[in-house]
C-alpha atoms as a PDB file:
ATOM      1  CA  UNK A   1    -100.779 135.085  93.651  1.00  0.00           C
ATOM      2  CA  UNK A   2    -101.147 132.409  90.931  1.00  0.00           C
ATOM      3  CA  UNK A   3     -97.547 131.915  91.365  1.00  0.00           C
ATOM      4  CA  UNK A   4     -96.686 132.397  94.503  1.00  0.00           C
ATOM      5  CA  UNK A   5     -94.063 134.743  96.019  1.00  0.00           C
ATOM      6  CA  UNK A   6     -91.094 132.495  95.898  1.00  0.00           C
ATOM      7  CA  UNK A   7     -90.459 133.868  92.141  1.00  0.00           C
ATOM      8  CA  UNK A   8     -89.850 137.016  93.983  1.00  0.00           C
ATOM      9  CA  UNK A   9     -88.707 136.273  97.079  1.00  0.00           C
ATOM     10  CA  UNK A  10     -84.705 136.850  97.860  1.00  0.00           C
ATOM     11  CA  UNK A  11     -83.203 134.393 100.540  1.00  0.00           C
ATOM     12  CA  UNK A  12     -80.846 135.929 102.935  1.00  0.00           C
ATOM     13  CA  UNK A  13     -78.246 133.084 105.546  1.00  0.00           C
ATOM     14  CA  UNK A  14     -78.623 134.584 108.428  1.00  0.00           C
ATOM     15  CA  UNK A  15     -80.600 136.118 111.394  1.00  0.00           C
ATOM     16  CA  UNK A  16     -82.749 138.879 110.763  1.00  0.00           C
ATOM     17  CA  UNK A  17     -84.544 141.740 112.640  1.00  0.00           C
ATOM     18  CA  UNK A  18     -87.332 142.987 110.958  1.00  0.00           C
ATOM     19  CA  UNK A  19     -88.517 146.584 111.976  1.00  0.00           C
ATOM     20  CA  UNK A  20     -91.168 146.811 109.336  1.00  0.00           C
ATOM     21  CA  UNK A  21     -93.911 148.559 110.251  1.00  0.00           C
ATOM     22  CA  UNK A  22     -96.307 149.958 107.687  1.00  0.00           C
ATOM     23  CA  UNK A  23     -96.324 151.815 104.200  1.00  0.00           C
ATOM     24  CA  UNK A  24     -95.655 155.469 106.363  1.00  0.00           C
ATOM     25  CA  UNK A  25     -92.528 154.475 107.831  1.00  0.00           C
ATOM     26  CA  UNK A  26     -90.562 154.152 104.310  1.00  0.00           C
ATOM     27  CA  UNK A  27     -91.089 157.934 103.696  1.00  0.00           C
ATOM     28  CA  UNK A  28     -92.142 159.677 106.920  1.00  0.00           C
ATOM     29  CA  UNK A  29     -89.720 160.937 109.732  1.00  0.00           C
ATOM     30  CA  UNK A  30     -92.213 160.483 112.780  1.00  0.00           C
ATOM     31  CA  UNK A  31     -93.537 156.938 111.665  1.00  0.00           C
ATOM     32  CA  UNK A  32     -89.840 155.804 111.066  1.00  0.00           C
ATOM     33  CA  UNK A  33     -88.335 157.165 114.498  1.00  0.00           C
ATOM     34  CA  UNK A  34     -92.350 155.576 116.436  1.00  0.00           C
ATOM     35  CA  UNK A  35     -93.260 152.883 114.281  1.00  0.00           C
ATOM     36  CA  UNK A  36     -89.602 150.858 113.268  1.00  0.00           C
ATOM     37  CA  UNK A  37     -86.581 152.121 115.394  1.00  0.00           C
ATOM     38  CA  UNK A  38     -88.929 151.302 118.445  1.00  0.00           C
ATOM     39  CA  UNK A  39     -89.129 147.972 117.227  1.00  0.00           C
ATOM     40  CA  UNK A  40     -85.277 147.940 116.979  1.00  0.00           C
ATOM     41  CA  UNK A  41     -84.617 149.018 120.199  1.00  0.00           C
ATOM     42  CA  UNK A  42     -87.356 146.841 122.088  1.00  0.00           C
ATOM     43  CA  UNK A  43     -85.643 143.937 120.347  1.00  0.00           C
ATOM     44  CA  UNK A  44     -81.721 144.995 121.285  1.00  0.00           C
ATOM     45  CA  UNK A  45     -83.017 145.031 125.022  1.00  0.00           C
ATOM     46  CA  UNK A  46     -83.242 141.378 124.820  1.00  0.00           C
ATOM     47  CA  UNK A  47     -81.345 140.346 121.936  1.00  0.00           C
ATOM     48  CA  UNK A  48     -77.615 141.293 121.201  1.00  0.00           C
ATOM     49  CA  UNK A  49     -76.804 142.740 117.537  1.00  0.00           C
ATOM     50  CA  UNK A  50     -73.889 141.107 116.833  1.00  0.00           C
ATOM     51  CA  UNK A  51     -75.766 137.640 117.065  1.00  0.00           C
ATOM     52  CA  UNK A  52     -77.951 139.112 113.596  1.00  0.00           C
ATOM     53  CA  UNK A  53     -76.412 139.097 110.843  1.00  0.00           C
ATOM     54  CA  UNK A  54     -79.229 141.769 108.792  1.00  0.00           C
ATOM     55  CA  UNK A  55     -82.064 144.351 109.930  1.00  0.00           C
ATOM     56  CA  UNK A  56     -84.646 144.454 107.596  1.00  0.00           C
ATOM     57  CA  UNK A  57     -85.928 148.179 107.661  1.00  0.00           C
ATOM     58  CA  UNK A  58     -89.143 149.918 105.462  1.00  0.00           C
ATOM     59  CA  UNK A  59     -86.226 152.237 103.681  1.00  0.00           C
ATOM     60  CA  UNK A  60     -82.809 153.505 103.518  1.00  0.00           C
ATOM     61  CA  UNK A  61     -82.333 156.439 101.147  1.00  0.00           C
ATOM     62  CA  UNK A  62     -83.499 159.611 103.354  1.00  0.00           C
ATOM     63  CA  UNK A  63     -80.602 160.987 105.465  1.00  0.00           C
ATOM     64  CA  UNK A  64     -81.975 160.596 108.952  1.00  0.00           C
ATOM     65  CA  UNK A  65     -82.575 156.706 108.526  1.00  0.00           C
ATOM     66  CA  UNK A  66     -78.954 156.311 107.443  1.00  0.00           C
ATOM     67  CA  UNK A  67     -77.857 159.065 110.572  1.00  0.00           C
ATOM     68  CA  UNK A  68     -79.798 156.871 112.833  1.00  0.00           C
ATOM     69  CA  UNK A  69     -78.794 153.101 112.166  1.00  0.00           C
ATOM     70  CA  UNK A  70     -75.171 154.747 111.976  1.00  0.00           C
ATOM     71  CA  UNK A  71     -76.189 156.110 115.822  1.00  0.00           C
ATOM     72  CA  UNK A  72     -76.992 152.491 116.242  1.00  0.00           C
ATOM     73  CA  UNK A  73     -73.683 150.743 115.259  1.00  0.00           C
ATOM     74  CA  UNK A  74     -75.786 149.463 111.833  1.00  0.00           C
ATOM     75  CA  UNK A  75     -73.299 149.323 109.163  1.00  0.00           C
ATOM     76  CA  UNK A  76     -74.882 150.025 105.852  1.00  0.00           C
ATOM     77  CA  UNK A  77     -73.947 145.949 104.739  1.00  0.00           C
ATOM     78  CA  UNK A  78     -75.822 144.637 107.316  1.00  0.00           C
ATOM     79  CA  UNK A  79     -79.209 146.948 106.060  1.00  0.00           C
ATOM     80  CA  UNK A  80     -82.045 145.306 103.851  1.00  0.00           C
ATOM     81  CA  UNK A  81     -84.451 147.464 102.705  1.00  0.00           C
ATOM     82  CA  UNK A  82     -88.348 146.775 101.990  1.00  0.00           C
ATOM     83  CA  UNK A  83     -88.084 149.015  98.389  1.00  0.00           C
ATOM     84  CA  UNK A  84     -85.271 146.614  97.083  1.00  0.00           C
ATOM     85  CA  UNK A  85     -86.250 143.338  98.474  1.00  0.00           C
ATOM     86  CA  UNK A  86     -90.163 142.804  99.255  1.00  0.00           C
ATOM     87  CA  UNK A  87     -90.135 139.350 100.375  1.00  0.00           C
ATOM     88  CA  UNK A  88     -87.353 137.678 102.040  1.00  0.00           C
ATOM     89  CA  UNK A  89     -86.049 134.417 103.832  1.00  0.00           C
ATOM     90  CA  UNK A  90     -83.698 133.854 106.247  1.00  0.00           C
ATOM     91  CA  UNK A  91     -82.640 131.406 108.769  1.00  0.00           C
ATOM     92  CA  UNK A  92     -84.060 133.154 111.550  1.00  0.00           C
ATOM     93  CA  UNK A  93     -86.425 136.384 111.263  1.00  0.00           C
ATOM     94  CA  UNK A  94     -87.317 138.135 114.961  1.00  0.00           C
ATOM     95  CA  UNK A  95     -90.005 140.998 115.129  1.00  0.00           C
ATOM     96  CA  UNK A  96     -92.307 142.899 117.541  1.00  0.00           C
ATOM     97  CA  UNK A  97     -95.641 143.387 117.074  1.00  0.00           C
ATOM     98  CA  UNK A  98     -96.731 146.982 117.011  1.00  0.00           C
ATOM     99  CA  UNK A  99     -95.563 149.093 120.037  1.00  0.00           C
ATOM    100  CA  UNK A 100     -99.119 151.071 120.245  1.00  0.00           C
ATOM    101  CA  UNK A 101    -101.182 149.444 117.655  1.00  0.00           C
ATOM    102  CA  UNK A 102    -100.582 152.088 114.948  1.00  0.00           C
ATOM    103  CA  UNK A 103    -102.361 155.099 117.121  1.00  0.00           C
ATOM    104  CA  UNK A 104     -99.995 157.437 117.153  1.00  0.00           C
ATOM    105  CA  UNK A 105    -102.105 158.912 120.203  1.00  0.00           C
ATOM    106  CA  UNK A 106    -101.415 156.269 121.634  1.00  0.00           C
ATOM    107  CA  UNK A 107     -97.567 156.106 122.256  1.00  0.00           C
ATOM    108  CA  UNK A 108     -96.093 155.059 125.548  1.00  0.00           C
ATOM    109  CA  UNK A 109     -93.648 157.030 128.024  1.00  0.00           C
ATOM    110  CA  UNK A 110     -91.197 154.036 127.970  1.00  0.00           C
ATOM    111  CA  UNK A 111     -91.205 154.102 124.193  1.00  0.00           C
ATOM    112  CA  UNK A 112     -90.485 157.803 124.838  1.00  0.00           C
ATOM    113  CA  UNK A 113     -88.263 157.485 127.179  1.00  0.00           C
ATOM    114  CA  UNK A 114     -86.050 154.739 125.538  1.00  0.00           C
ATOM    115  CA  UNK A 115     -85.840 156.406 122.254  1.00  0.00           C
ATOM    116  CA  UNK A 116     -85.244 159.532 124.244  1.00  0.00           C
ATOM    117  CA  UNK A 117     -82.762 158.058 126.439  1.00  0.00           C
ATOM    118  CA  UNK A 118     -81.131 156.157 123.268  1.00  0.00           C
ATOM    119  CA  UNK A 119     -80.679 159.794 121.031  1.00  0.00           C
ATOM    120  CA  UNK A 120     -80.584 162.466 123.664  1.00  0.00           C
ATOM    121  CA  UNK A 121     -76.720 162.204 123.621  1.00  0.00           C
ATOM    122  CA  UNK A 122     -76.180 162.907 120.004  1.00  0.00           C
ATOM    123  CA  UNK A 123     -77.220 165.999 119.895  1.00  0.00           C
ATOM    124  CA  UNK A 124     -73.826 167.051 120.819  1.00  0.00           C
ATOM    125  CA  UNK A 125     -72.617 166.305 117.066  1.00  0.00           C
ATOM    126  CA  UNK A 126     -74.343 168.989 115.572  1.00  0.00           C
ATOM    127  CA  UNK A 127     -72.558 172.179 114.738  1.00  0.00           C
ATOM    128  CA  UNK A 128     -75.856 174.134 114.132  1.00  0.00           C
ATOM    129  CA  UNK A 129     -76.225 177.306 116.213  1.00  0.00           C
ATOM    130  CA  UNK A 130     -79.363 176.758 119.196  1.00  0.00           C
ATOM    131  CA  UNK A 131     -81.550 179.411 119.830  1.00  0.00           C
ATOM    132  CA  UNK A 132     -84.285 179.642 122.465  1.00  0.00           C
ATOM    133  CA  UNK A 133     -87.175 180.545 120.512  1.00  0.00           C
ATOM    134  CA  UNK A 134     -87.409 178.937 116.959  1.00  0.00           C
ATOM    135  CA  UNK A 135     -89.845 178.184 114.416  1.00  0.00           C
ATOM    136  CA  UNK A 136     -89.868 174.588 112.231  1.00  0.00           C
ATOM    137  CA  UNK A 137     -90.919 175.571 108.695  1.00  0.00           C
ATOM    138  CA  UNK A 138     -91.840 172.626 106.101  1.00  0.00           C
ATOM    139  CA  UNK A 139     -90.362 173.235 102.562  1.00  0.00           C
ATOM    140  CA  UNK A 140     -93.675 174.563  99.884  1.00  0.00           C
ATOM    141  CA  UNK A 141     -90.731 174.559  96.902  1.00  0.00           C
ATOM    142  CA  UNK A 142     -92.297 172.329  94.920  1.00  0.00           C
ATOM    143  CA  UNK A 143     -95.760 174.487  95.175  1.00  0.00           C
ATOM    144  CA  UNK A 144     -96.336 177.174  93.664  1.00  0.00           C
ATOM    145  CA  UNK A 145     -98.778 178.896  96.015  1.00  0.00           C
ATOM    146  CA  UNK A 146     -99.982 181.983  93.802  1.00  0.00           C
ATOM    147  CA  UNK A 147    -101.995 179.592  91.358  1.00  0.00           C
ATOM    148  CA  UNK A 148    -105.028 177.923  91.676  1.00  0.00           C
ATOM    149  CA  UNK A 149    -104.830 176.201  95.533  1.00  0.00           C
ATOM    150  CA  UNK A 150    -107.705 173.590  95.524  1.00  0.00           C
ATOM    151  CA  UNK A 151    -105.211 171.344  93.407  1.00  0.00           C
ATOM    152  CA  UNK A 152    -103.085 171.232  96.835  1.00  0.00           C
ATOM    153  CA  UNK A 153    -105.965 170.687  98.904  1.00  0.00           C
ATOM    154  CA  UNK A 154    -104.679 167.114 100.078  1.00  0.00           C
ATOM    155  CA  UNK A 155    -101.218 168.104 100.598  1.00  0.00           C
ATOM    156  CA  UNK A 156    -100.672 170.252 104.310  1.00  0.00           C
ATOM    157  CA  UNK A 157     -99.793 173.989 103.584  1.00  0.00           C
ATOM    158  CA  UNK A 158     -99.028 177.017 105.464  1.00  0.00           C
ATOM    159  CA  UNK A 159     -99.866 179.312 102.907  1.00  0.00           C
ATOM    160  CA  UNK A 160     -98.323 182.578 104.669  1.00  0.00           C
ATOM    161  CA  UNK A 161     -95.526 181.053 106.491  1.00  0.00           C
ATOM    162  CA  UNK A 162     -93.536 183.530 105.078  1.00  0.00           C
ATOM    163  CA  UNK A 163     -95.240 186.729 106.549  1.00  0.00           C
ATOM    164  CA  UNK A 164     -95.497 184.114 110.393  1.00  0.00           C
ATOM    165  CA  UNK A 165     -91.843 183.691 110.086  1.00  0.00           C
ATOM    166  CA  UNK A 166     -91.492 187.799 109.528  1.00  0.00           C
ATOM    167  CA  UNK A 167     -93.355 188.352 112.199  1.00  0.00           C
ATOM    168  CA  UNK A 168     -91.854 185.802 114.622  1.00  0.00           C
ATOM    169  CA  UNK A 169     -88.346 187.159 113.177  1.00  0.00           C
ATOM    170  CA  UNK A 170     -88.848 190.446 115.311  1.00  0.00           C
ATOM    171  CA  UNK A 171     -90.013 188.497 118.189  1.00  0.00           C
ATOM    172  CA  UNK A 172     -86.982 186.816 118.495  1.00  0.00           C
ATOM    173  CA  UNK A 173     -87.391 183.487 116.655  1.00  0.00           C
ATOM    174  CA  UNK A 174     -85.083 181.886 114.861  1.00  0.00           C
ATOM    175  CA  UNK A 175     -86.694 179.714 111.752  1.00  0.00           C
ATOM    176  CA  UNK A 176     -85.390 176.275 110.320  1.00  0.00           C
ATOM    177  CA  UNK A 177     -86.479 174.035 107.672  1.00  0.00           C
ATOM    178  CA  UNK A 178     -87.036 170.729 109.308  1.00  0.00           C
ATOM    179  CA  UNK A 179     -85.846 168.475 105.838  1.00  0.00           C
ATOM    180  CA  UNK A 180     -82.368 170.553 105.856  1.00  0.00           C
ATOM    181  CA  UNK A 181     -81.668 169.571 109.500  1.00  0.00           C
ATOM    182  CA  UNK A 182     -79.793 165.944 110.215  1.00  0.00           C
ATOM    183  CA  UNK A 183     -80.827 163.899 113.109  1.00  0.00           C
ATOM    184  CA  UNK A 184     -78.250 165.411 115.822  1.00  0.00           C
ATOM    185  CA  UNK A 185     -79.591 168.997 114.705  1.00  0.00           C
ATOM    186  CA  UNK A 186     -82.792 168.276 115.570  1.00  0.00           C
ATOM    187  CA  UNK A 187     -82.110 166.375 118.567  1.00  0.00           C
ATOM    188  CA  UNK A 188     -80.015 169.655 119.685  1.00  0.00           C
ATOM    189  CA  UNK A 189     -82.491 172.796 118.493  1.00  0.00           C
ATOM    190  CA  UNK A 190     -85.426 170.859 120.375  1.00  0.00           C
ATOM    191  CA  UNK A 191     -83.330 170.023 123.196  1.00  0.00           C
ATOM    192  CA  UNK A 192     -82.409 173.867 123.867  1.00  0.00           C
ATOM    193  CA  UNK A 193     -85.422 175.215 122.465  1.00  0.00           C
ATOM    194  CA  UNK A 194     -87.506 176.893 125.428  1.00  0.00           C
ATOM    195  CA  UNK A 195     -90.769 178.346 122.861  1.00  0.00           C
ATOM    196  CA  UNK A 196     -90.895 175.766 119.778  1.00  0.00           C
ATOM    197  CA  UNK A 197     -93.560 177.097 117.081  1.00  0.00           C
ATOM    198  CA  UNK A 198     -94.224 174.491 114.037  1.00  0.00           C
ATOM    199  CA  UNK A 199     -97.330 172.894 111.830  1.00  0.00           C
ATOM    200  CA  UNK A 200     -98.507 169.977 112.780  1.00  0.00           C
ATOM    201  CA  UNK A 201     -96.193 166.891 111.275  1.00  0.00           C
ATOM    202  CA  UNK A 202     -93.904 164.703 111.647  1.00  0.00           C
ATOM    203  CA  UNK A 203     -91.137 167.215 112.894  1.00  0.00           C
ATOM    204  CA  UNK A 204     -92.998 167.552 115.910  1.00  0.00           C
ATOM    205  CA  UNK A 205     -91.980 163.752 116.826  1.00  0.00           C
ATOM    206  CA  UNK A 206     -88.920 165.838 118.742  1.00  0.00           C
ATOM    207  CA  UNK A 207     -90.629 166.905 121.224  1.00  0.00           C
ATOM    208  CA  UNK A 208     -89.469 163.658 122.697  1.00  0.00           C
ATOM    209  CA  UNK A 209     -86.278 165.755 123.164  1.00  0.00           C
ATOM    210  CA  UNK A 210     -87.325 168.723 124.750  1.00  0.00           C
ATOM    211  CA  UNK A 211     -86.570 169.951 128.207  1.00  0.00           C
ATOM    212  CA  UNK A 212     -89.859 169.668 130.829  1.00  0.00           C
ATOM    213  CA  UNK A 213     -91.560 172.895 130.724  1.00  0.00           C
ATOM    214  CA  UNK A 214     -90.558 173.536 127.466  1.00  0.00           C
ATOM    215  CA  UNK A 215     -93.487 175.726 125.145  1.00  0.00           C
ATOM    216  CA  UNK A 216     -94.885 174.441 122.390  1.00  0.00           C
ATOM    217  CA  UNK A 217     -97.305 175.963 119.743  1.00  0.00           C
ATOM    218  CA  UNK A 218     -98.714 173.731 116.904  1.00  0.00           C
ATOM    219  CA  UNK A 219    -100.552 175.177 114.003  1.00  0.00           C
ATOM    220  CA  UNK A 220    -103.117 172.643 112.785  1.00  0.00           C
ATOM    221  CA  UNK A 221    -106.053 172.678 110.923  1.00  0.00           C
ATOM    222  CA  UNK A 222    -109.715 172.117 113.616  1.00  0.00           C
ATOM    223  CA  UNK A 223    -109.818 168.532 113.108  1.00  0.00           C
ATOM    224  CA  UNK A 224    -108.920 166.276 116.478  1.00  0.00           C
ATOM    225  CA  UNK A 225    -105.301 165.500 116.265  1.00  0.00           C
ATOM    226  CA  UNK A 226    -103.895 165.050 119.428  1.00  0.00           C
ATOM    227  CA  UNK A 227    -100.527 162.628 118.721  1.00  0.00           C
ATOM    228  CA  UNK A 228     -98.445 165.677 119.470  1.00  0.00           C
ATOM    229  CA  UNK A 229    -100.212 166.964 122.472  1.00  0.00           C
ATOM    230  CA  UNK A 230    -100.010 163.279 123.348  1.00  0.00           C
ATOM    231  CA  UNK A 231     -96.275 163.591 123.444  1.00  0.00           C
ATOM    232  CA  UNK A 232     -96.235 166.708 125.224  1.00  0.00           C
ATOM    233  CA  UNK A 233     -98.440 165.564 128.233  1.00  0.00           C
ATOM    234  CA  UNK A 234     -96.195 162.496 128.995  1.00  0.00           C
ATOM    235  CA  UNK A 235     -92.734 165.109 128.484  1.00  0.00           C
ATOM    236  CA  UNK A 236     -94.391 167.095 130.724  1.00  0.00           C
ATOM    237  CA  UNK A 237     -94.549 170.059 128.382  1.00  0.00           C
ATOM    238  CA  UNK A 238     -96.933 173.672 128.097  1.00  0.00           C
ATOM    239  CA  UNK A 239     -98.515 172.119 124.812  1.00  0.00           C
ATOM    240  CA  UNK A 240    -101.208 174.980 123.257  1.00  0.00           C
ATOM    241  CA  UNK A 241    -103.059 173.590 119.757  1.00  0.00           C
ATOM    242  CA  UNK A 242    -103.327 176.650 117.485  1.00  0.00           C
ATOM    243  CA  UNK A 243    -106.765 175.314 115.278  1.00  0.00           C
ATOM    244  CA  UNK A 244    -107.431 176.737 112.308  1.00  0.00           C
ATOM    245  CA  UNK A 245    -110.292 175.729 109.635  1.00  0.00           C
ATOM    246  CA  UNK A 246    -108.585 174.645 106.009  1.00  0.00           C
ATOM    247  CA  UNK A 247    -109.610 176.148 103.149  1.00  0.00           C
ATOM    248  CA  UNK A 248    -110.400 173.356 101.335  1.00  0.00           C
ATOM    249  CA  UNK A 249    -111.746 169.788 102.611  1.00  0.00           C
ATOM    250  CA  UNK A 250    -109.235 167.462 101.996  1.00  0.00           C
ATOM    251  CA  UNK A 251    -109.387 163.845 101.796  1.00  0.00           C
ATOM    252  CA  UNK A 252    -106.914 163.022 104.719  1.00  0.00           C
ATOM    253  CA  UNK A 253    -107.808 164.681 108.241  1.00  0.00           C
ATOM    254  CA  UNK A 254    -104.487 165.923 108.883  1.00  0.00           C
ATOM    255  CA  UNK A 255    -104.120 168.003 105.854  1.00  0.00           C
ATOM    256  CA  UNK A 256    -105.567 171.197 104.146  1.00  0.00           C
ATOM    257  CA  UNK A 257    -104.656 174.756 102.965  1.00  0.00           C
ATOM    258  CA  UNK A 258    -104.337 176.735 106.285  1.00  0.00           C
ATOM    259  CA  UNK A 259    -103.617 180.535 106.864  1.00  0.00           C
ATOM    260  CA  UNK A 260    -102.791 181.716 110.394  1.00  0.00           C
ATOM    261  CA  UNK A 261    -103.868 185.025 110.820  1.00  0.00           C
ATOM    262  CA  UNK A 262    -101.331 186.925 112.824  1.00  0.00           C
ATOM    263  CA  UNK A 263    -103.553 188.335 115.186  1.00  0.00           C
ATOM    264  CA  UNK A 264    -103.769 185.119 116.658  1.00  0.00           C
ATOM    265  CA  UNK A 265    -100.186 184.450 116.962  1.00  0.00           C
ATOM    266  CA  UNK A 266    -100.005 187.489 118.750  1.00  0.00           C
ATOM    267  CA  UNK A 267    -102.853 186.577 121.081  1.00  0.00           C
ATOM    268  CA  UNK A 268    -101.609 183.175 122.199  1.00  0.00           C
ATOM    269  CA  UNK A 269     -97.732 184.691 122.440  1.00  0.00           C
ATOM    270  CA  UNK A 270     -99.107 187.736 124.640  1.00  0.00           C
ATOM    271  CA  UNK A 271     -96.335 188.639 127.312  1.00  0.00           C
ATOM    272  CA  UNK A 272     -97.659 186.458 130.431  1.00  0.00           C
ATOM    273  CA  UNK A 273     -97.659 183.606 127.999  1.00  0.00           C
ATOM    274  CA  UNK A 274     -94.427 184.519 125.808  1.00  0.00           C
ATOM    275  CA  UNK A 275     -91.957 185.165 128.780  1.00  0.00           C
ATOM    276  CA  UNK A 276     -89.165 182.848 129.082  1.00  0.00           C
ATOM    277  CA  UNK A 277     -88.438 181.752 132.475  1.00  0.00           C
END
């Protein structure tokens, strides 16, 4: 501060869109689709692209940021990133304030329904196989869930998604890990998808792509988090919160240890609830 940020700051000629929005949407799928590429798209409904010259985004090194701006005509040389270049000039900078004032319970149907409207059609790319029933696993590789747990008690675990994704095997579910699937995957599984099973997280920002009517079963842990249910009331879909207590406390509400016992899979997919229609 003594100095001033011009020793760091990088100058840029040209226009600029700036879609930064927050520390979460660098790193996190939901805050990054929400938070920034609603920003984009609010400003591209009054402004033309090819009068900017850069977009100044949080990131660009996960796939589905690079899948999307591709989506979006974006070529990477037109891309500054946040991580790379934390303060920068240019003759012109345009932004949006936040869309919903960072409460992700809070999102809009015509945020919805323009980044649904936007997306829906690229679903078509993907290759991978739909299935009507399916179940969104997160990736626990980098735990190692038969030591001590309380040292993951901040982090958000499904500690027997192995024996749930058994079980939901012989019921006809077909089970995907959400950071193996690109954009246009996604945007097709959820799009098909007439049962959708998954922990509460940022995968669950798809629903924007489902089908009215479509069922949806979120495993979270008893604290009120309704961003997802949020989502589901305004795509007009059959939305049931599966709450479970953690087994630790953990410092951020969404996370914890959580085991779903089976029995209550089985009592929320019970046959006048489970048929397909």
């Amino acid at each position: 501060f003594k100095n001033g940020i011009n020793r760091f700051k990088k100058k840029f000629n040209g226009k600029i869109i700036s879609i930064i929005s927050g520390g979460a949407a660098k790193h996190n799928y939901g805050h990054w689709l929400f938070d920034s590429i609603s920003r984009l798209l609010i400003i591209l409904k009054k402004k033309n692209l090819n009068i900017f010259d850069y977009v100044y985004v949080p990131s660009f090194k996960y796939k589905y940021q690079k899948e999307i701006l591709k989506y979006l005509k974006i070529p990477p040389h037109k891309i500054i990133s946040s991580e790379k270049n934390k303060y920068i000039e240019g003759t012109e900078i345009v932004c949006t304030n936040h869309p919903f004032e960072h409460r992700f319970d809070k999102i809009s149907k015509p945020i919805i329904s323009e980044i649904r409207n936007t997306f829906l059609k690229f679903g078509s790319l993907s290759r991978v196989k739909y299935h009507d029933k399916i179940f969104i696993e997160r990736d626990y590789s980098e735990f190692n869930l038969k030591e001590d747990l309380s040292k993951y008690r901040n982090s958000r675990i499904l500690i027997n998604n192995d024996e749930i994704k058994n079980f939901l095997r012989k019921k006809g579910f077909k089970s995907f890990k959400f950071n193996r699937l690109s954009f246009a995957d996604q945007i097709k599984l959820f799009s098909k998808a007439k049962i959708i099973i998954s922990m509460f997280g940022a995968e669950l920002s798809n629903l924007i792509f489902c089908n009215k009517g479509t069922k949806v079963f979120e495993i979270k842990n008893n604290n009120k988090l309704n961003e997802f249910q949020n989502i589901s009331k305004i795509c007009k879909l059959k939305h049931t919160q599966i709450n479970i207590k953690p087994l630790y406390k953990s410092i951020a509400k969404q996370n914890g240890i959580l085991k779903c016992d089976i029995k209550i899979l089985k009592n929320f997919l019970k046959p006048k609830i489970f048929k397909l229609k």
